[in-house]
Protein backbone atom coordinates (compact mmCIF):
# COMPACT_ATOMS: atom_id res chain seq x y z
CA UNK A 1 18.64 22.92 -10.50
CA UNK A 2 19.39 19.67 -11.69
CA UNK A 3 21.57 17.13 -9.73
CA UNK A 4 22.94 13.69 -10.21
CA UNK A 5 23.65 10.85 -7.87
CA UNK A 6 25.38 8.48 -8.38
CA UNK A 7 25.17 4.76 -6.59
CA UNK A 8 28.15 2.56 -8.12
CA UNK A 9 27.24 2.13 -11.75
CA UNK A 10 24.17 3.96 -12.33
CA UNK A 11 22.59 7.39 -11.77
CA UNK A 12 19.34 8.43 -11.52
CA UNK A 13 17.87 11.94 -12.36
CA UNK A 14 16.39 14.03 -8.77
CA UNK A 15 14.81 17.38 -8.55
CA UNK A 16 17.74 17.76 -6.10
CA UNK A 17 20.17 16.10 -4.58
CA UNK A 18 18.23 15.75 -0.92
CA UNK A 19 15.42 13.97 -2.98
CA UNK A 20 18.47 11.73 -4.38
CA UNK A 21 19.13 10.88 -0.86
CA UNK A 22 15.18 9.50 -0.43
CA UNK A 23 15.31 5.87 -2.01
CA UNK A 24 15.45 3.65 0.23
CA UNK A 25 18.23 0.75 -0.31
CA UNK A 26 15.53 -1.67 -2.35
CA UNK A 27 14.78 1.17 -4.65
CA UNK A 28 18.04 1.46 -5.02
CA UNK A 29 19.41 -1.76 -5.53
CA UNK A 30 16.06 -2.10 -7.96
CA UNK A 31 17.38 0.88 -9.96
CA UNK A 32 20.87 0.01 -10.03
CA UNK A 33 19.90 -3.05 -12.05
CA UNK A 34 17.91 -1.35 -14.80
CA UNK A 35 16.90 -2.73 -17.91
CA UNK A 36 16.53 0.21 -19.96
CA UNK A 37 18.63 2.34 -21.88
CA UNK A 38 18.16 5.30 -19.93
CA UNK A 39 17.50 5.48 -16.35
CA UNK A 40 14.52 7.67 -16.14
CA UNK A 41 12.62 4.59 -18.37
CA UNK A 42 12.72 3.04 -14.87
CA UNK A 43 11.27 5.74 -12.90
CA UNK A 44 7.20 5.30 -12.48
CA UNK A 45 5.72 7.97 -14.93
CA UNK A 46 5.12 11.10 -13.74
CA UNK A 47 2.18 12.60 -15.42
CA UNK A 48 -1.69 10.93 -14.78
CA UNK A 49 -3.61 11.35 -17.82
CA UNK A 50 -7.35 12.87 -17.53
CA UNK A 51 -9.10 9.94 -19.25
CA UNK A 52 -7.53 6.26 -18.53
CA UNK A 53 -7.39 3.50 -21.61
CA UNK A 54 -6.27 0.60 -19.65
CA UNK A 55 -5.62 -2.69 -20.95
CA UNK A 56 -5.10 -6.09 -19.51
CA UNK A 57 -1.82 -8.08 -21.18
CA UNK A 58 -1.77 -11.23 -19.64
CA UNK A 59 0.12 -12.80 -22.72
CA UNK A 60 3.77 -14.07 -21.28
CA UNK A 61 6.45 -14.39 -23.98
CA UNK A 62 4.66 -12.61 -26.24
CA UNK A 63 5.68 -9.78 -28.98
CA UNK A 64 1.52 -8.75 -29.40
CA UNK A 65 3.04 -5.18 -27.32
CA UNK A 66 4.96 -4.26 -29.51
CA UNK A 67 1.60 -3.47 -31.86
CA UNK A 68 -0.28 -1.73 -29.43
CA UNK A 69 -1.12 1.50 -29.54
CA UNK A 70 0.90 3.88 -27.50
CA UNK A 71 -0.79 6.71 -28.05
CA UNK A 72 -3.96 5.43 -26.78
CA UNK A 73 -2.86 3.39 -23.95
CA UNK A 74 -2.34 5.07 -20.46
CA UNK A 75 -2.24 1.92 -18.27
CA UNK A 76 -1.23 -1.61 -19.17
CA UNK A 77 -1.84 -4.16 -16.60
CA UNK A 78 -0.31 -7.55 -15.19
CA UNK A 79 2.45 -7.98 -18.61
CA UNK A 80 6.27 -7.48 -16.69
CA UNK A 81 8.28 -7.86 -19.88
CA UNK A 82 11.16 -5.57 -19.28
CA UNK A 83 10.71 -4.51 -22.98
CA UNK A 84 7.87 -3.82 -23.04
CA UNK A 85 8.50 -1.38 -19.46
CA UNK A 86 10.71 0.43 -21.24
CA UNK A 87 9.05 1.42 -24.32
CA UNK A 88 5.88 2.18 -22.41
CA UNK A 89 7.43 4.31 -20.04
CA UNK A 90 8.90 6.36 -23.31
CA UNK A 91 5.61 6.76 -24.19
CA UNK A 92 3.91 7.86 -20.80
CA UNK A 93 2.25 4.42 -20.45
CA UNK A 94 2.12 2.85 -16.91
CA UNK A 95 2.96 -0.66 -16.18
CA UNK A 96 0.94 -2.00 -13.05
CA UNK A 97 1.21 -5.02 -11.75
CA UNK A 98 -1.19 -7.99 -10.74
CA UNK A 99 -1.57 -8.72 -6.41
CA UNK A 100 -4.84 -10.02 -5.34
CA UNK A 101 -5.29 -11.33 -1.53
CA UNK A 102 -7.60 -14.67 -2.47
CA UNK A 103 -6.98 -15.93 0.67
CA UNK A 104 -10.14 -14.51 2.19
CA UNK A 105 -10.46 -15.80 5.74
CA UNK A 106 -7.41 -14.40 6.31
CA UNK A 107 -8.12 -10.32 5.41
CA UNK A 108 -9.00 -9.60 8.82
CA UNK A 109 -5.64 -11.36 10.33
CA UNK A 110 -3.24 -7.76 10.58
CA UNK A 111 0.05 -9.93 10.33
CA UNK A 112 -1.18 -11.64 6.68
CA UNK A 113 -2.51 -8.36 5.75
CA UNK A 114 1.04 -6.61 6.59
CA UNK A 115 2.69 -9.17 4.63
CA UNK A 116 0.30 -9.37 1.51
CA UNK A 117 0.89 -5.36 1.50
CA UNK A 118 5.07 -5.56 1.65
CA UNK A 119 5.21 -8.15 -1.04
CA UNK A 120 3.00 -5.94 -3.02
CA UNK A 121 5.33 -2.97 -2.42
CA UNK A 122 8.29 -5.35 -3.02
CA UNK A 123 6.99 -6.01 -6.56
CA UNK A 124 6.16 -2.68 -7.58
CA UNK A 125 9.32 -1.86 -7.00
CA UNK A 126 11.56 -4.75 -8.42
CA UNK A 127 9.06 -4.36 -11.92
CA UNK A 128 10.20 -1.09 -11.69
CA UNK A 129 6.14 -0.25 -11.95
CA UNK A 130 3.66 2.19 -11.52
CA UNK A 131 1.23 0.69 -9.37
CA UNK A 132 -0.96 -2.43 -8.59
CA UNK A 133 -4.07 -4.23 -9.91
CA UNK A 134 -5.96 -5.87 -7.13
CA UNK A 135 -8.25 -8.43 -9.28
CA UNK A 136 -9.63 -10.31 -6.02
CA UNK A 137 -12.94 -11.69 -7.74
CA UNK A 138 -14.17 -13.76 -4.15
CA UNK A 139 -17.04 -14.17 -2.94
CA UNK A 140 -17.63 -12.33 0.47
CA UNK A 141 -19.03 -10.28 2.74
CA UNK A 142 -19.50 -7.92 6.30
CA UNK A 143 -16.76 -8.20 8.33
CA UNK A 144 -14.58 -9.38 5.63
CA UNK A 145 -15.59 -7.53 3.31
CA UNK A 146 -14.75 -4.59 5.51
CA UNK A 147 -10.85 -5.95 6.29
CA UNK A 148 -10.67 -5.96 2.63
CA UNK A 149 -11.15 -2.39 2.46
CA UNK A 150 -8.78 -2.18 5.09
CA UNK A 151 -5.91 -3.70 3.13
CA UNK A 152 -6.57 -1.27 0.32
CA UNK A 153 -6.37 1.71 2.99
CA UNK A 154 -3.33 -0.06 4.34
CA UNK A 155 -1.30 -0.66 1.29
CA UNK A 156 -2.19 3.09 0.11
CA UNK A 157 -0.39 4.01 3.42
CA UNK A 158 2.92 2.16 2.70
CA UNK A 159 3.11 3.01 -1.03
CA UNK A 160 2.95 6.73 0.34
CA UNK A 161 5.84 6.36 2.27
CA UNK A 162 8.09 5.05 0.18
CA UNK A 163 9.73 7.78 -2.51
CA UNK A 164 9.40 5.47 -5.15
CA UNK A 165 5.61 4.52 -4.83
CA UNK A 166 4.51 7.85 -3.29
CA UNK A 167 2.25 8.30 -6.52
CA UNK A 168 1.51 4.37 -7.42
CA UNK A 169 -1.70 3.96 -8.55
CA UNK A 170 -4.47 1.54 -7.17
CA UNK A 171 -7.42 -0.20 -8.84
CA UNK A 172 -9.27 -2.41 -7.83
CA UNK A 173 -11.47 -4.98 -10.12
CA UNK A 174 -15.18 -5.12 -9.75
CA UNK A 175 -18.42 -6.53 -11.31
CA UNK A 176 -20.61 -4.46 -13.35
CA UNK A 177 -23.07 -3.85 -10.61
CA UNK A 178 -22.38 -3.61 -7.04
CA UNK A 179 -25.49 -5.80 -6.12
CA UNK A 180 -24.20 -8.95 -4.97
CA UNK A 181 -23.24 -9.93 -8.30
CA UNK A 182 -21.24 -13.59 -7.95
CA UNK A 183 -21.98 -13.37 -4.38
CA UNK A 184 -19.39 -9.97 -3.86
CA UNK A 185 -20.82 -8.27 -1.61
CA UNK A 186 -18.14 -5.27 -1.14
CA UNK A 187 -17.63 -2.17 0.31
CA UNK A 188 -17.64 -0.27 -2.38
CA UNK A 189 -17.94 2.64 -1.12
CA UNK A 190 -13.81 2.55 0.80
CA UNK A 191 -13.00 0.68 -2.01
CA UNK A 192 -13.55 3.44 -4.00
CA UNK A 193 -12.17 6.17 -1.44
CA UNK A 194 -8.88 4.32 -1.36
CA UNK A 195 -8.12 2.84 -4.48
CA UNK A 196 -7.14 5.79 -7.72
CA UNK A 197 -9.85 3.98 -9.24
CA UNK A 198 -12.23 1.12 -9.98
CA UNK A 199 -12.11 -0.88 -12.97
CA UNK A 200 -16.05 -2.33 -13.85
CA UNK A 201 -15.97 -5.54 -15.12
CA UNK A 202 -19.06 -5.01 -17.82
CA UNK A 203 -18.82 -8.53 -19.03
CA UNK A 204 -19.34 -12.13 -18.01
CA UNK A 205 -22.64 -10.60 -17.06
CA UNK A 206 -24.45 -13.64 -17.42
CA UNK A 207 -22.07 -15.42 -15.00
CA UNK A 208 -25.72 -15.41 -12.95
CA UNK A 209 -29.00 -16.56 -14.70
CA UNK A 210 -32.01 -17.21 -12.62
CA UNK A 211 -34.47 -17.46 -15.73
CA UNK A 212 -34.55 -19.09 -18.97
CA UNK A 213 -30.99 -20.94 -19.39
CA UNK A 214 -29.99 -19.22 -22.88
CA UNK A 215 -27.31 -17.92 -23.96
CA UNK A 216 -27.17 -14.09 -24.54
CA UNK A 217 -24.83 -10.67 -24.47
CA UNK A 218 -21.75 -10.73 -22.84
CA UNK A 219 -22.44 -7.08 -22.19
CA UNK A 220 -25.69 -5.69 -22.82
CA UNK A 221 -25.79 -1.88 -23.51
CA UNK A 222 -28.86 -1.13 -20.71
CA UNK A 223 -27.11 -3.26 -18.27
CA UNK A 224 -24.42 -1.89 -18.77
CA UNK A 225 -25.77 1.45 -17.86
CA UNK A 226 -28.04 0.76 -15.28
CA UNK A 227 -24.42 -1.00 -13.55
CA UNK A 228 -22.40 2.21 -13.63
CA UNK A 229 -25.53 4.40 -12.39
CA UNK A 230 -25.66 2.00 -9.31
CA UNK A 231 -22.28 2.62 -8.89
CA UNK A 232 -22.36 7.10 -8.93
CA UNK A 233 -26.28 7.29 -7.72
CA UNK A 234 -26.70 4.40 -5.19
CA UNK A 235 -23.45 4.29 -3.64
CA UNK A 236 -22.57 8.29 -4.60
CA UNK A 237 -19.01 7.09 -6.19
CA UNK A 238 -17.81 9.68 -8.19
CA UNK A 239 -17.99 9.11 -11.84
CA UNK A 240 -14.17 9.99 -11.92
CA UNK A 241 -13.49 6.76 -10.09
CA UNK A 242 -15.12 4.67 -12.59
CA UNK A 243 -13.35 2.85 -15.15
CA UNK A 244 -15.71 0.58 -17.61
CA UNK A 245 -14.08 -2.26 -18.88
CA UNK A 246 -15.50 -4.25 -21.85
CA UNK A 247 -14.56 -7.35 -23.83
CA UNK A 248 -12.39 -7.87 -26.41
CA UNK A 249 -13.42 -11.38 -26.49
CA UNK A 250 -16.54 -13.86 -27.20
CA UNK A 251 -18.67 -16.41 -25.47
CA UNK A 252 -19.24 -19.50 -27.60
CA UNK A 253 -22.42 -21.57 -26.11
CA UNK A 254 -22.99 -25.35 -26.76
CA UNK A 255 -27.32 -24.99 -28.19
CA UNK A 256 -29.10 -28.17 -26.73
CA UNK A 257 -29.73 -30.50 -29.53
CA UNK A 258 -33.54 -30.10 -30.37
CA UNK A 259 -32.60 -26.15 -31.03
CA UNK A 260 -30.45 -27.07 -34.17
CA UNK A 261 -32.54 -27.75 -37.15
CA UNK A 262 -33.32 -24.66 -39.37
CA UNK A 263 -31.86 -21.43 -37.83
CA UNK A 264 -33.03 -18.70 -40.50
CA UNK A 265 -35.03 -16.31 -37.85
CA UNK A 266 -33.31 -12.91 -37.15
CA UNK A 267 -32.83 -13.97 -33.38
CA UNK A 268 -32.63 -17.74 -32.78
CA UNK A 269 -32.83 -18.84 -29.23
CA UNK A 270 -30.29 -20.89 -28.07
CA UNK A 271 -30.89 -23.18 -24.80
CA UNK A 272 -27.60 -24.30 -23.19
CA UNK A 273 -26.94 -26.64 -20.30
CA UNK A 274 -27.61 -25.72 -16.76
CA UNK A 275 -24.05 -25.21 -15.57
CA UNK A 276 -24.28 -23.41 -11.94
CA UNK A 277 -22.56 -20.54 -10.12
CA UNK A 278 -22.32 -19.11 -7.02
CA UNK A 279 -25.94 -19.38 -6.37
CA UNK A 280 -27.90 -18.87 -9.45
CA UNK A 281 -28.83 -22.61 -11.44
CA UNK A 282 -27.36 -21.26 -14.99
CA UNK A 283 -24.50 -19.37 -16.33
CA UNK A 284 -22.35 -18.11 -18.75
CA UNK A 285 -19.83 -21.19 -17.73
CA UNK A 286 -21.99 -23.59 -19.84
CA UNK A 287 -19.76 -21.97 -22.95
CA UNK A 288 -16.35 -20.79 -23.25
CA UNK A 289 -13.97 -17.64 -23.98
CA UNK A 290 -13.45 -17.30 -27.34
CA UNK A 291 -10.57 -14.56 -28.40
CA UNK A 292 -11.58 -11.69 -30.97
CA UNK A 293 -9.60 -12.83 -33.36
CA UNK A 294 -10.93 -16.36 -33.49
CA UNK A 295 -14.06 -14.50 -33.93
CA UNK A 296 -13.56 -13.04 -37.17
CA UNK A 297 -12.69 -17.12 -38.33
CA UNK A 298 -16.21 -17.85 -37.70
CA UNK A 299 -17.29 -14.55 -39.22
CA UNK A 300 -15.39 -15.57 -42.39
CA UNK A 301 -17.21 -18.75 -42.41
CA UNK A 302 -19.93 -19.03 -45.04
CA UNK A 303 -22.13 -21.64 -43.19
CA UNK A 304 -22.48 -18.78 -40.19
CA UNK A 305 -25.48 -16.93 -39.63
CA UNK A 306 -25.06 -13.30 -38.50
CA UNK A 307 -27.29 -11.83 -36.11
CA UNK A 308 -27.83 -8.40 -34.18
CA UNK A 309 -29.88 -8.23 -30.89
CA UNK A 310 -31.52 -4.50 -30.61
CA UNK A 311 -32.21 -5.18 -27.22
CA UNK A 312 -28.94 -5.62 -25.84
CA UNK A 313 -27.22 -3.71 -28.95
CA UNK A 314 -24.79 -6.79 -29.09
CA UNK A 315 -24.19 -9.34 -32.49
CA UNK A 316 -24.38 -12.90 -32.35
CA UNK A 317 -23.29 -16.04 -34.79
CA UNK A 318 -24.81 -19.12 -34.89
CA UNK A 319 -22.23 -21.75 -36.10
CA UNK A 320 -23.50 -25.35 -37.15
CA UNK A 321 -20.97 -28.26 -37.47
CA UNK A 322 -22.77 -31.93 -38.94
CA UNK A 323 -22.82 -32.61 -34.71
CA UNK A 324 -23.76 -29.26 -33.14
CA UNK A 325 -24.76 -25.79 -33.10
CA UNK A 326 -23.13 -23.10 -31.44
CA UNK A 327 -24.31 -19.45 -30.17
CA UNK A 328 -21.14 -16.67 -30.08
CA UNK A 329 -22.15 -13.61 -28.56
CA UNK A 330 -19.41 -11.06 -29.06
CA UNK A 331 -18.68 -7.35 -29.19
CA UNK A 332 -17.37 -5.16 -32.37
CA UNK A 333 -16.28 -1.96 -32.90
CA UNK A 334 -20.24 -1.01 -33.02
CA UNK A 335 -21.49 -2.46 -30.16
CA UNK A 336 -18.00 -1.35 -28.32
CA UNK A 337 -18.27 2.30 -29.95
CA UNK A 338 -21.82 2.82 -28.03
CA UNK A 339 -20.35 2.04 -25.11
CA UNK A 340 -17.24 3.99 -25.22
CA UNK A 341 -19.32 6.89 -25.80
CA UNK A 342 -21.48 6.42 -22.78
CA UNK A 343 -18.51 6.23 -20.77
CA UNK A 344 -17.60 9.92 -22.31
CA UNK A 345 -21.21 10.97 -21.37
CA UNK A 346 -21.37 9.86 -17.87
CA UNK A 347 -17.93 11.59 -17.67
CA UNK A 348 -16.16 8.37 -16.10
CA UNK A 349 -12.51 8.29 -15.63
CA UNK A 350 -12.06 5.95 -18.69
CA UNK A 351 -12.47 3.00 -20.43
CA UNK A 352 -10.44 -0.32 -21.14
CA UNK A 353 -10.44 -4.26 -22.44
CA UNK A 354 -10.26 -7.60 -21.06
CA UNK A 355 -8.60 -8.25 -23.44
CA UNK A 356 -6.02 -6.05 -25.35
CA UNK A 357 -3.66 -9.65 -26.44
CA UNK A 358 -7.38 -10.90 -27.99
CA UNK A 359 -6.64 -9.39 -31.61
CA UNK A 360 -4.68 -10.63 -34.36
CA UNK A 361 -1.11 -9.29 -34.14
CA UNK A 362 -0.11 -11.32 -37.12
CA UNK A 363 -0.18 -8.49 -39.20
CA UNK A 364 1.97 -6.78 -37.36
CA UNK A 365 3.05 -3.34 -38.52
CA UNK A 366 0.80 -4.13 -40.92
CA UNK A 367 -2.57 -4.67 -38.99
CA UNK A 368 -4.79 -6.83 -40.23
CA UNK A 369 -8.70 -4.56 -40.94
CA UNK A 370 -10.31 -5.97 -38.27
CA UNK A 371 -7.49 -5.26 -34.97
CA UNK A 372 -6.90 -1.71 -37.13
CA UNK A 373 -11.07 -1.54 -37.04
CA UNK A 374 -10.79 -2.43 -32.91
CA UNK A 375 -8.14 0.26 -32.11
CA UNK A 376 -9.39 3.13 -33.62
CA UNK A 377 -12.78 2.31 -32.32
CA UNK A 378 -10.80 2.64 -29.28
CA UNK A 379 -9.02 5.63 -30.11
CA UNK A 380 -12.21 8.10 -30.95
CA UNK A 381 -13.22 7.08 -27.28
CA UNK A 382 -10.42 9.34 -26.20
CA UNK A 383 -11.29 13.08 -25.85
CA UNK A 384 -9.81 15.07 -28.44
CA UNK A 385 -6.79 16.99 -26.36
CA UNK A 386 -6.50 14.86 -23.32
CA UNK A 387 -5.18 16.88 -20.42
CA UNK A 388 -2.56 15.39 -18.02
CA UNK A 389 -1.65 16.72 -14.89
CA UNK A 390 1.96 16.56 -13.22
CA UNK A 391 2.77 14.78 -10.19
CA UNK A 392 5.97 15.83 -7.85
């Protein structure tokens, strides 16, 4: 049976009306100030999907959302927009928000750990959201690496006993390889027993080069791979845990000057400055981010030259300007597509983007081909009949 209770102006739908009694006054006083039209839109969503498409949003002030696909989607990450809450929660689509503990030297210190975890709760709650994305990208290791894992065990133990995070989810960010990459040397193993799951980073993987300074693949295919199978055969982390992540976005290299005359061959090589990282005495911060959609400017651009690496199963533009030449090494929907079916193969929990605000929205209901080209790409990586299973 069905009960309402009501607190002042607002009520809120309970199994019955003991579990009414359960919020605790902040979930309460969250929930009396909802933004939606109905009040279950502020409730987390109560059904987990059996294969996760999560996407970062870290547009603010943006309307890009309100092109995404909703039928795809199962997690967005890090965008609060109260809009954009409510229509994703019609739609079955979690909202999670951003809390990362950067503050390393201080993981192992209870009291800051205590604290991190109640703010985290605090704005879980107050978003009105369905969990948290811890994207803590330091550099560390034993002990602290340990207390790290802690936290995660820690903050699962408070959501749980709170009514309205009983079922938050956790994930945690990590590199496409758990072998030190940018000096993060985790415990991935209680990472992974704690969290709901593990999103792998398979990009910036040249954030580390120890050989030729070059530019190349953001994320090459047999990396990729050889990453994930780390992950479920060296550490045992079940493949379920696994998200893989992949860009929606491009590296643009500066090429040295002596590599610019005459770049007809079907893979130029393109030397870049030495730009250090963590370590290693070359990396992927010699160029910059460059958004899909700027991208497909370049592609337009008659003077380009298009390239495809079969080694890394990854296409590349070389870009001359009367002072320079510039390297883009990107992902499409055919380099992607590869990907998102090895992902199916391996039987991991899902995929996702960093990032889903990188395509052109201009089209809006309208897309323009190449965002339409991107999502359904994205779309054929979902099973057919995706199951989802009910949580209390």
């Amino acid at each position: 049976m069905m009960a309402w209770r009501s607190f002042g102006t607002w009520s809120v739908v309970c199994a019955t009306l003991a579990s009414c009694l359960e919020w605790n006054a902040r979930e309460a006083n969250a929930l009396s100030s909802c933004p939606c039209a109905h009040m279950s839109l502020c409730l987390p969503v109560s059904r987990t999907p059996a294969f996760e498409v999560f996407a970062f949003s870290p547009s603010v002030n943006s309307t890009n959302w309100h092109y995404y696909d909703f039928d795809t989607l199962t997690t967005i990450a890090w965008n609060l927009d109260k809009e954009l809450l409510c229509h994703a929660h019609a739609h079955d689509v979690k909202i999670v928000v951003q809390h990362n503990f950067d503050d390393v030297h201080m993981l192992c210190d209870q009291a800051a750990r205590a604290d991190w975890i109640e703010a985290t709760y605090n704005s879980i709650v107050d978003n009105y959201a369905d969990g948290v994305n811890i994207d803590t990208e330091v550099a560390m290791s034993g002990a602290t690496a340990k207390c790290q894992t802690l936290l995660v065990k820690e903050l699962r133990a408070r959501l749980v006993a709170s009514k309205f995070t009983r079922h938050a989810q956790i994930s945690f960010d990590v590199p496409w390889a758990p072998h030190g990459i940018d000096q993060r040397y985790y415990d991935w193993v209680g990472l992974a027993t704690h969290a709901d799951l593990l999103f792998v980073m398979s990009y910036d993987m040249r954030s580390q080069i120890y050989y030729q300074c070059i530019a190349g693949a953001n994320s090459p295919l047999a990396l990729v791979k050889q990453g994930l199978e780390e992950y479920i055969v060296a550490y045992d982390i079940a493949p379920r845990k696994l998200v893989l992540g992949l860009p929606w976005y491009a590296y643009k290299y500066p090429c040295k000057p002596h590599d610019q005359p005459g770049y007809k061959s079907a893979r130029p090589i393109c030397h870049i400055p030495p730009v250090p990282f963590r370590g290693a005495p070359c990396s992927d911060a010699a160029g910059s981010q460059v958004d899909y959609k700027q991208v497909q400017m370049y592609l337009s651009d008659p003077d380009s030259v298009h390239g495809w690496d079969p080694m890394s199963q990854s296409p590349f533009l070389m870009v001359h300007t009367p002072n320079a030449t510039w390297q883009i090494w990107y992902d499409n929907v055919t380099s992607l597509g590869v990907k998102y079916q090895m992902a199916r193969e391996l039987d991991l929990r899902g995929v996702g983007m960093w990032h889903v605000d990188a395509l052109d929205y201009s089209g809006k209901d309208d897309p323009v081909a190449s965002t339409l080209a991107m999502w359904q790409a994205l779309r054929k990586a979902v099973p057919v009949a995706p199951v989802y299973k009910s949580i209390d």
